[in-house]
Protein backbone atom coordinates (compact mmCIF):
# COMPACT_ATOMS: atom_id res chain seq x y z
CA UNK A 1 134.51 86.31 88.79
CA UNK A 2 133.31 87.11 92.13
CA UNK A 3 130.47 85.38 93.95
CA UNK A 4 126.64 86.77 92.68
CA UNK A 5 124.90 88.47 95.28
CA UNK A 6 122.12 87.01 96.30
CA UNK A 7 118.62 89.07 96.28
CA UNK A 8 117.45 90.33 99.55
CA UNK A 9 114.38 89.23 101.14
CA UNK A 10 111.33 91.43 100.34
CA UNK A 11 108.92 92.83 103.46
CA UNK A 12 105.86 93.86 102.53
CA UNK A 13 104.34 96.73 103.96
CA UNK A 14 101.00 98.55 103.80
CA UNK A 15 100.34 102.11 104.58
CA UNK A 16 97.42 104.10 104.53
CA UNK A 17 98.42 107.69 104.20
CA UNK A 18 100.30 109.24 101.32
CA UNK A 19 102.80 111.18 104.30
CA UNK A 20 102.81 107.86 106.40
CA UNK A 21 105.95 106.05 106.41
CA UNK A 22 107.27 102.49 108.30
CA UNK A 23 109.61 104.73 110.62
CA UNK A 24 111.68 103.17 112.81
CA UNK A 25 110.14 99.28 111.95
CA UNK A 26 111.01 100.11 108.35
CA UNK A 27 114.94 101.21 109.75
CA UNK A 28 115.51 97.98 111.47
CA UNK A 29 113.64 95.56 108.94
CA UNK A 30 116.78 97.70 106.47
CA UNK A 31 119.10 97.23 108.84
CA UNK A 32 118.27 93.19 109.11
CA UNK A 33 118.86 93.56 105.26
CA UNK A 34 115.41 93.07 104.44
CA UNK A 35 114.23 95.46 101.31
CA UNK A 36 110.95 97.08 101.83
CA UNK A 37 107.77 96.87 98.98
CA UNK A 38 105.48 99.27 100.23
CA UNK A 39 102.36 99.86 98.82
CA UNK A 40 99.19 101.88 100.03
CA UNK A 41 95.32 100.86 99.20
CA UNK A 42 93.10 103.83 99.88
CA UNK A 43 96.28 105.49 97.00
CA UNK A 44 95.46 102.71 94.44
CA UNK A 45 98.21 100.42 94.83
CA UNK A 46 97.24 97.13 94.83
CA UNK A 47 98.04 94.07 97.07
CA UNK A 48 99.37 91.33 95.51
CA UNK A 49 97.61 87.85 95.06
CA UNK A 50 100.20 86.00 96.94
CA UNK A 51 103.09 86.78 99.25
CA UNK A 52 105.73 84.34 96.89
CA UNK A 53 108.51 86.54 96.80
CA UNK A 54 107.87 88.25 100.16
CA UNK A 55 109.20 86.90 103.67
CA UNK A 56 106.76 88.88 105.21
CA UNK A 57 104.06 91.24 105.76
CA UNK A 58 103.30 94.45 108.05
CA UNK A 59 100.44 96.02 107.99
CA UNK A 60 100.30 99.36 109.75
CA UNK A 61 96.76 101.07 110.86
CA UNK A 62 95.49 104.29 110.42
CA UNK A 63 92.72 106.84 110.70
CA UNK A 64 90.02 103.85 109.30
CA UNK A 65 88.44 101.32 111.26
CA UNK A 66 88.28 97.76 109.97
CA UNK A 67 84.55 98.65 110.13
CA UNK A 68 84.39 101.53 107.69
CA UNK A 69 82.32 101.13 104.30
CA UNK A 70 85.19 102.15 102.19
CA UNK A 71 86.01 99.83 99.22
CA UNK A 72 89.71 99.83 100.14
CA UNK A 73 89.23 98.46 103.48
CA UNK A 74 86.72 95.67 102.25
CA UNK A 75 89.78 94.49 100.04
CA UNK A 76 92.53 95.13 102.65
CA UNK A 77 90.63 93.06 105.13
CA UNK A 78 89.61 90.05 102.77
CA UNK A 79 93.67 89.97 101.55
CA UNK A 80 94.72 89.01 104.51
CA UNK A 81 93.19 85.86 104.50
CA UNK A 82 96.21 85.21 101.66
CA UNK A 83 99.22 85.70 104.08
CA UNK A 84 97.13 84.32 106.69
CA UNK A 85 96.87 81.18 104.39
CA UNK A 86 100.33 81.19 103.42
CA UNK A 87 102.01 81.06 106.71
């Protein structure tokens, strides 16, 4: 019986655009055989409450500021007090 494979390690990463994509950090974190969880706020996907099952997190910008009003960006900001915690 050959040898299970073991799960790859998980990167988070957060978009803000429905058309954005990680590009060329998403292609090497693959390539480092990483798999990729992407989710996007301002779409409704949520963040999750801890980074257990994640090696990491990148969070890529966008056409907010960390200073706009929206809900989304209230929430995206106090979240990373999580991985900031975890580390």
């Amino acid at each position: 019986m050959p040898p299970r494979a073991r799960p790859r390690p998980k990167i988070l990463i957060v978009l803000h655009q429905e058309t954005s994509s990680p590009g060329r950090v998403g292609h090497m974190l693959l390539e480092e055989g990483f798999d990729l969880d992407i989710r996007r706020p301002p779409l409704g996907d949520e963040l999750p409450c801890t980074l257990d099952g994640h090696a990491g997190a990148v969070v890529f910008g966008g056409p907010m500021s960390a200073n706009d009003e929206d809900e989304f960006v209230r929430r995206e900001t106090d979240w990373l007090q999580i991985p900031l915690k975890e580390n």
